[in-house]
N, C-alpha and C. Protein backbone atom coordinates (compact mmCIF):
# COMPACT_ATOMS: atom_id res chain seq x y z
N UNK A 1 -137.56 -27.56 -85.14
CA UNK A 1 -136.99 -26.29 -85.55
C UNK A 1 -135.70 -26.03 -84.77
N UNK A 2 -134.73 -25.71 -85.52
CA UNK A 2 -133.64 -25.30 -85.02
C UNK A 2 -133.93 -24.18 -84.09
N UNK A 3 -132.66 -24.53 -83.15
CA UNK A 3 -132.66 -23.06 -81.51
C UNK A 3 -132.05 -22.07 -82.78
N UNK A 4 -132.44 -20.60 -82.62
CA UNK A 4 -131.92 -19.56 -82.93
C UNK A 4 -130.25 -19.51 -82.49
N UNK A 5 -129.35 -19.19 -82.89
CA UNK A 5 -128.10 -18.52 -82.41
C UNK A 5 -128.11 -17.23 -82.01
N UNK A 6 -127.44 -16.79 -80.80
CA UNK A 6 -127.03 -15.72 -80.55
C UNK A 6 -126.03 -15.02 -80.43
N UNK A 7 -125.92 -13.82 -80.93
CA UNK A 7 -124.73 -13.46 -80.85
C UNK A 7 -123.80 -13.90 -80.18
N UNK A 8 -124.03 -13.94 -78.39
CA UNK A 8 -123.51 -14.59 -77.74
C UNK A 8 -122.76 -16.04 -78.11
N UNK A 9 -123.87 -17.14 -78.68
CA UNK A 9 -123.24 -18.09 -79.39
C UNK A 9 -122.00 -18.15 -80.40
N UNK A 10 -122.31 -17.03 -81.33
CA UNK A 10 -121.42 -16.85 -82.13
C UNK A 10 -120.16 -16.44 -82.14
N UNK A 11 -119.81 -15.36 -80.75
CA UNK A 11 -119.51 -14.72 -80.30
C UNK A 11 -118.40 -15.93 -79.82
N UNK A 12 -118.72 -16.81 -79.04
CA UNK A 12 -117.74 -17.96 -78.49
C UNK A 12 -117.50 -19.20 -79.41
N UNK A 13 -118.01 -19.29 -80.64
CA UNK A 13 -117.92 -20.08 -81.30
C UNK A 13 -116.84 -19.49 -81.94
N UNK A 14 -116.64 -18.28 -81.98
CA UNK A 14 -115.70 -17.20 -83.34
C UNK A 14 -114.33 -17.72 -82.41
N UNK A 15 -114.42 -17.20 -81.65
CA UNK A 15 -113.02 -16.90 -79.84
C UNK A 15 -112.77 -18.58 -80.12
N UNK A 16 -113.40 -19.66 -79.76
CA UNK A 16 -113.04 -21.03 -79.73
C UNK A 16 -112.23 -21.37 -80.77
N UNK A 17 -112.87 -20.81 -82.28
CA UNK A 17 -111.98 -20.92 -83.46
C UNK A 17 -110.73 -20.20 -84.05
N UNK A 18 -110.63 -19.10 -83.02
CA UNK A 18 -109.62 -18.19 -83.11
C UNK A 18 -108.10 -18.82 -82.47
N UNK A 19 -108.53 -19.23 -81.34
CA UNK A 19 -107.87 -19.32 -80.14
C UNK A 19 -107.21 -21.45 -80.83
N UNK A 20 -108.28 -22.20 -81.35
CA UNK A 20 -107.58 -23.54 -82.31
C UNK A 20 -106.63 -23.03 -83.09
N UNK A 21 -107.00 -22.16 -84.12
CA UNK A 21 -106.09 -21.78 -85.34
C UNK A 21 -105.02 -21.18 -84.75
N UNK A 22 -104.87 -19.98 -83.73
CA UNK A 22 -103.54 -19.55 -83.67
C UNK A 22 -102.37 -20.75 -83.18
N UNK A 23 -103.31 -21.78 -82.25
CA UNK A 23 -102.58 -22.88 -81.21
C UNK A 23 -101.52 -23.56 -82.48
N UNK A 24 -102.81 -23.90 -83.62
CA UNK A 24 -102.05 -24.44 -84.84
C UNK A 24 -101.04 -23.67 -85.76
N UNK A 25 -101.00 -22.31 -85.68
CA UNK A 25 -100.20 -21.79 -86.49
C UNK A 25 -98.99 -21.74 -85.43
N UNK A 26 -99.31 -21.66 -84.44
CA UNK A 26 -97.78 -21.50 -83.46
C UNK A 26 -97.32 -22.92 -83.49
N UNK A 27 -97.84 -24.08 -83.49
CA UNK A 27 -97.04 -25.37 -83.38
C UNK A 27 -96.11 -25.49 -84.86
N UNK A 28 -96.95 -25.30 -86.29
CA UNK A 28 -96.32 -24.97 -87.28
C UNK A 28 -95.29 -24.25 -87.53
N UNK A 29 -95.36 -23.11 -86.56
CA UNK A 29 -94.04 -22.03 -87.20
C UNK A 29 -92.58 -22.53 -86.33
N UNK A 30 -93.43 -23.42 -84.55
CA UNK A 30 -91.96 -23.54 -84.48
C UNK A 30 -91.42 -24.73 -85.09
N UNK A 31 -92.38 -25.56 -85.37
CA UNK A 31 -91.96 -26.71 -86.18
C UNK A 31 -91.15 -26.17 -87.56
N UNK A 32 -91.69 -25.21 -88.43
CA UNK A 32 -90.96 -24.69 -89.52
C UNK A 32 -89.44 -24.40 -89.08
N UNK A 33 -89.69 -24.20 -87.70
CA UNK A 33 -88.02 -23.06 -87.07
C UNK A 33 -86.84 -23.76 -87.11
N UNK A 34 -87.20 -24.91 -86.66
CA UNK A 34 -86.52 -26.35 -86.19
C UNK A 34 -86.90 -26.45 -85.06
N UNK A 35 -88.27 -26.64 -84.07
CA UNK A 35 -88.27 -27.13 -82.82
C UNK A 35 -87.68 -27.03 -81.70
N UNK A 36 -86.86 -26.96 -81.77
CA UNK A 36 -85.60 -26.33 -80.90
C UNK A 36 -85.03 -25.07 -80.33
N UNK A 37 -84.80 -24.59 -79.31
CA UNK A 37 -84.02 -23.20 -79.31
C UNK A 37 -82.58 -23.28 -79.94
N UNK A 38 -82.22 -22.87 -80.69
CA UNK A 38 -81.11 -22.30 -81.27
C UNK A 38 -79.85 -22.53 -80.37
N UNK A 39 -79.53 -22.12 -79.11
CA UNK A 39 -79.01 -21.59 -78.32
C UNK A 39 -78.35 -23.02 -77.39
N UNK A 40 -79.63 -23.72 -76.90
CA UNK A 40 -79.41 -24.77 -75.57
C UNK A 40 -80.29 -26.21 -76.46
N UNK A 41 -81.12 -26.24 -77.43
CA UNK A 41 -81.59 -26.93 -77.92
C UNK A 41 -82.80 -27.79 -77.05
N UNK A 42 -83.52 -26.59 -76.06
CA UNK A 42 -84.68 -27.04 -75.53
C UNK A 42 -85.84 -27.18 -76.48
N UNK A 43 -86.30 -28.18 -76.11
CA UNK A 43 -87.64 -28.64 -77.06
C UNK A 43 -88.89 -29.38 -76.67
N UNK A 44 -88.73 -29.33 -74.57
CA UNK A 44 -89.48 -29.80 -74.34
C UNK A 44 -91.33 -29.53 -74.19
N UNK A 45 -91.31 -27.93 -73.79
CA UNK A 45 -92.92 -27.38 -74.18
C UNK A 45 -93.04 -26.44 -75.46
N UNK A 46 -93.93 -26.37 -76.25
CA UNK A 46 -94.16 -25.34 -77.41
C UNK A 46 -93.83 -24.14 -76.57
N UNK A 47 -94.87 -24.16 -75.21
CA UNK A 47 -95.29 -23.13 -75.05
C UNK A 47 -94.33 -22.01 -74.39
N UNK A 48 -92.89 -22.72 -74.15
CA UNK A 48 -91.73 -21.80 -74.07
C UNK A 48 -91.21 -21.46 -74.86
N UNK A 49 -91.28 -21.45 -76.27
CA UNK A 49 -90.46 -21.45 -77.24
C UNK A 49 -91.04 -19.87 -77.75
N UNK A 50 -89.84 -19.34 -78.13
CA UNK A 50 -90.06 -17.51 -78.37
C UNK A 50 -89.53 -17.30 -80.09
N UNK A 51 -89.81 -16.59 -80.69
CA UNK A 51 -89.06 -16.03 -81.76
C UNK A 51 -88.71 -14.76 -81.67
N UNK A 52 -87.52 -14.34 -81.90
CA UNK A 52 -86.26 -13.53 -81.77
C UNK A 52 -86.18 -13.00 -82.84
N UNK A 53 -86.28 -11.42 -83.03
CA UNK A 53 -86.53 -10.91 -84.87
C UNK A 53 -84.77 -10.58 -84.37
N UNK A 54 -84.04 -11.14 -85.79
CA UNK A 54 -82.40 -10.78 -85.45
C UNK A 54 -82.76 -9.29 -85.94
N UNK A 55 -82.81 -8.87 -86.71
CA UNK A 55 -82.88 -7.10 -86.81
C UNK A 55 -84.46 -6.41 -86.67
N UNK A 56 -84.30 -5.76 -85.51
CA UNK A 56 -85.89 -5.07 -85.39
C UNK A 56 -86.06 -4.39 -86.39
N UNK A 57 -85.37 -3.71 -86.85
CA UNK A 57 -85.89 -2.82 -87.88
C UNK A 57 -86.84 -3.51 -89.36
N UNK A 58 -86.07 -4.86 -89.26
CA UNK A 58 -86.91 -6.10 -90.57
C UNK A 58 -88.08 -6.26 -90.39
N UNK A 59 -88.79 -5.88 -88.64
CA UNK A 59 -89.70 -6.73 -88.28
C UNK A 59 -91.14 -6.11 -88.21
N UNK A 60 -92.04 -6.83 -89.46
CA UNK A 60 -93.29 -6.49 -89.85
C UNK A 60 -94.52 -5.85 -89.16
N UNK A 61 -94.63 -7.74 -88.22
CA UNK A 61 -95.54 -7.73 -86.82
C UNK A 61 -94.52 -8.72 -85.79
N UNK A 62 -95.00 -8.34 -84.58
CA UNK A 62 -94.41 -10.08 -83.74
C UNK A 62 -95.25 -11.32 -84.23
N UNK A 63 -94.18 -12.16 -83.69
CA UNK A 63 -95.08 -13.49 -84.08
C UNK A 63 -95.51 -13.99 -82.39
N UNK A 64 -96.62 -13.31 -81.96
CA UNK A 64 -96.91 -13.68 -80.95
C UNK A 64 -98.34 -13.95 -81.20
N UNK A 65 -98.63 -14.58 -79.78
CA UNK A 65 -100.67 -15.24 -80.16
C UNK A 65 -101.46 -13.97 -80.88
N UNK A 66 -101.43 -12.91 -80.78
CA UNK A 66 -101.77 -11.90 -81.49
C UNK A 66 -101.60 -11.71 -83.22
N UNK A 67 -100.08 -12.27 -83.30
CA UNK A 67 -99.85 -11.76 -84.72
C UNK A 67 -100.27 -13.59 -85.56
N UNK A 68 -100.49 -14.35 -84.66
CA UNK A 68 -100.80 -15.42 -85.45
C UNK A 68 -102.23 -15.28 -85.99
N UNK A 69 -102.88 -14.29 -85.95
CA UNK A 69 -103.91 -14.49 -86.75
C UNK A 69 -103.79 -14.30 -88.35
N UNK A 70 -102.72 -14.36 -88.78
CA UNK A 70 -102.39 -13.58 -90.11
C UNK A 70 -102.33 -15.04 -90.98
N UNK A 71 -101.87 -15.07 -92.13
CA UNK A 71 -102.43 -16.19 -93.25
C UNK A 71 -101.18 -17.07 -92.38
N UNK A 72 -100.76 -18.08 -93.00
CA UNK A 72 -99.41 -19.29 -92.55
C UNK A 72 -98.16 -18.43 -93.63
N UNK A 73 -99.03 -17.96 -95.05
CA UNK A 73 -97.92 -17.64 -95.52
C UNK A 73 -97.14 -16.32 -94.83
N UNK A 74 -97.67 -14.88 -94.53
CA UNK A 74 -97.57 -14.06 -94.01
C UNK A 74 -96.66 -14.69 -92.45
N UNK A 75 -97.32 -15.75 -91.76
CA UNK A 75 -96.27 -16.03 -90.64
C UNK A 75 -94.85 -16.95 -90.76
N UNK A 76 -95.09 -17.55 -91.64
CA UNK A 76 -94.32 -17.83 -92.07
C UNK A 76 -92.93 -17.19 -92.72
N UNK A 77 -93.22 -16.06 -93.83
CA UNK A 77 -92.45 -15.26 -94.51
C UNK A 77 -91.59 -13.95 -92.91
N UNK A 78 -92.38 -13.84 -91.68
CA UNK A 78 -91.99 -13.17 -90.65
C UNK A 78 -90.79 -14.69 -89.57
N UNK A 79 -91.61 -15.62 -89.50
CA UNK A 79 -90.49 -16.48 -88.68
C UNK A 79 -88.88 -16.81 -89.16
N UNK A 80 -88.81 -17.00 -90.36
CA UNK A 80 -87.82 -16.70 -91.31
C UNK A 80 -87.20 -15.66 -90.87
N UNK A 81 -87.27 -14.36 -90.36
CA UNK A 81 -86.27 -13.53 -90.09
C UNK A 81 -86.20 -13.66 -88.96
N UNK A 82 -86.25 -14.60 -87.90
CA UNK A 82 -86.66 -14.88 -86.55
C UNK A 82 -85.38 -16.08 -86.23
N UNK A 83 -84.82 -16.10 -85.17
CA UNK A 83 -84.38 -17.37 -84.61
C UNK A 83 -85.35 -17.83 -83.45
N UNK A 84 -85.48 -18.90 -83.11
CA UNK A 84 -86.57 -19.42 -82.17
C UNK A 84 -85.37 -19.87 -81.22
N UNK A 85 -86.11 -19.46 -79.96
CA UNK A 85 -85.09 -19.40 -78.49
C UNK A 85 -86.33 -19.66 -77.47
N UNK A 86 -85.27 -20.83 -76.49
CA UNK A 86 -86.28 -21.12 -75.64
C UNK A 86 -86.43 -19.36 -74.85
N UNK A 87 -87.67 -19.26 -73.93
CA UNK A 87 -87.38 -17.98 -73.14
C UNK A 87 -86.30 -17.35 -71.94
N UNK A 88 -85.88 -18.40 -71.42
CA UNK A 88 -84.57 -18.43 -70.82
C UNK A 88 -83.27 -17.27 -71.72
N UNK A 89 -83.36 -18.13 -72.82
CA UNK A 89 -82.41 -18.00 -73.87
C UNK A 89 -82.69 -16.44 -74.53
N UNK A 90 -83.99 -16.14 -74.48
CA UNK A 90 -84.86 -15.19 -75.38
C UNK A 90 -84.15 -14.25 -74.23
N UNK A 91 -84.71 -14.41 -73.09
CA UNK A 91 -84.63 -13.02 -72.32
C UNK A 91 -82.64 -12.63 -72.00
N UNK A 92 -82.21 -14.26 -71.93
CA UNK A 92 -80.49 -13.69 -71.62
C UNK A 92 -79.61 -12.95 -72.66
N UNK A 93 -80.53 -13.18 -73.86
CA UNK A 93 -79.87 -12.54 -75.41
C UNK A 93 -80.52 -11.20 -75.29
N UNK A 94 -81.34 -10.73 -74.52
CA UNK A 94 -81.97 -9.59 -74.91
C UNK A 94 -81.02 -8.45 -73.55
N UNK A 95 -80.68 -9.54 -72.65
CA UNK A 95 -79.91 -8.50 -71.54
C UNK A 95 -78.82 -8.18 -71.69
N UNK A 96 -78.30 -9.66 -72.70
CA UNK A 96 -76.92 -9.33 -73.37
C UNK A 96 -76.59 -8.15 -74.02
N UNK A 97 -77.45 -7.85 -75.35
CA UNK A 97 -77.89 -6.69 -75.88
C UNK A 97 -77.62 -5.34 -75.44
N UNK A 98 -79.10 -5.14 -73.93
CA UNK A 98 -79.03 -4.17 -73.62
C UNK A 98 -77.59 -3.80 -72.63
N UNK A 99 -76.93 -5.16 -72.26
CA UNK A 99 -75.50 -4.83 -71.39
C UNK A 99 -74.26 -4.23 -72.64
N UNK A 100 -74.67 -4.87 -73.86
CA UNK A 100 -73.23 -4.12 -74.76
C UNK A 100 -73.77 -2.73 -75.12
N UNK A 101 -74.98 -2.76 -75.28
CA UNK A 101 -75.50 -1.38 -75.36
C UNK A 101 -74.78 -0.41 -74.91
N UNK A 102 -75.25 -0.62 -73.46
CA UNK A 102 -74.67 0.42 -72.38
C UNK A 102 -73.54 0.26 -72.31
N UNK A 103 -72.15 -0.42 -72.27
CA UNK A 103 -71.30 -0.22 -72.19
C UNK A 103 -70.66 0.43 -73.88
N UNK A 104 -71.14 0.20 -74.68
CA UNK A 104 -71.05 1.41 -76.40
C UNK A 104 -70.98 2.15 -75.63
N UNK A 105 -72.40 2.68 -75.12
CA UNK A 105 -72.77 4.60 -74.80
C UNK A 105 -71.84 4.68 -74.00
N UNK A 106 -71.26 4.35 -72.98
CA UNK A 106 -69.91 4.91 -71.82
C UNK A 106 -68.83 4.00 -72.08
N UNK A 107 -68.65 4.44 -73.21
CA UNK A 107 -67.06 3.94 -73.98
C UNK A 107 -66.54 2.53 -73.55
N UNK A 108 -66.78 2.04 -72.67
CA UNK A 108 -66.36 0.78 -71.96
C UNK A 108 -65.75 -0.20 -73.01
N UNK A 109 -65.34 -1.29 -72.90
CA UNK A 109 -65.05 -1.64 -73.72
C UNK A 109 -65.62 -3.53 -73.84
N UNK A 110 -66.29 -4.53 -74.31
CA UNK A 110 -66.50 -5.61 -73.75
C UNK A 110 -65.65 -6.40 -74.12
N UNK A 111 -66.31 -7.82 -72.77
CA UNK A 111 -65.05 -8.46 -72.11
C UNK A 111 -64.86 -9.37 -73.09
């Protein structure tokens, strides 16, 4: 006779299968991206590689381990408005940003 399952079982069997599928939808989407950051053309770990929504206002969900639970098509149709940047790249475009920002609001002018 089969052992009963327990929730518990199921419980880590669900998380084990959650945690495969997103691994696989994130290798896919940056593979869809071109592999690469955009920027410096790093491509050596997945697991640095970021997607960059060019207009927030476009942007659905993130495509982070969270939002990869959604179909391939759904992540897919979101990476598309995305450039993929290593995180280096991710975070210096985002300071860039907030530096022209602030110099808009106090008239400044950039260099």
């Amino acid at each position: 006779m089969r052992k009963k399952r327990t929730y518990k079982d199921v419980r880590e069997a669900n998380i084990r299968n959650v945690t495969k599928r997103r691994k696989e939808i994130r290798l896919m989407a940056i593979e869809h991206a071109g592999g690469k950051c955009i920027k410096c053309g790093y491509h050596k770990y997945p697991e640095v590689m970021e997607f960059h929504h060019r207009d927030p206002l476009q942007k659905d969900f993130n495509v982070s381990k969270k939002g990869l639970t959604r179909s391939w098509e759904r992540v897919k149709k979101e990476i598309e408005k995305c450039d993929l940047l290593c995180a280096n790249c991710h975070r210096e475009l985002h300071v860039e940003q907030k530096l022209a920002a602030s110099r808009e609001n106090s008239g400044m002018k950039s260099e």
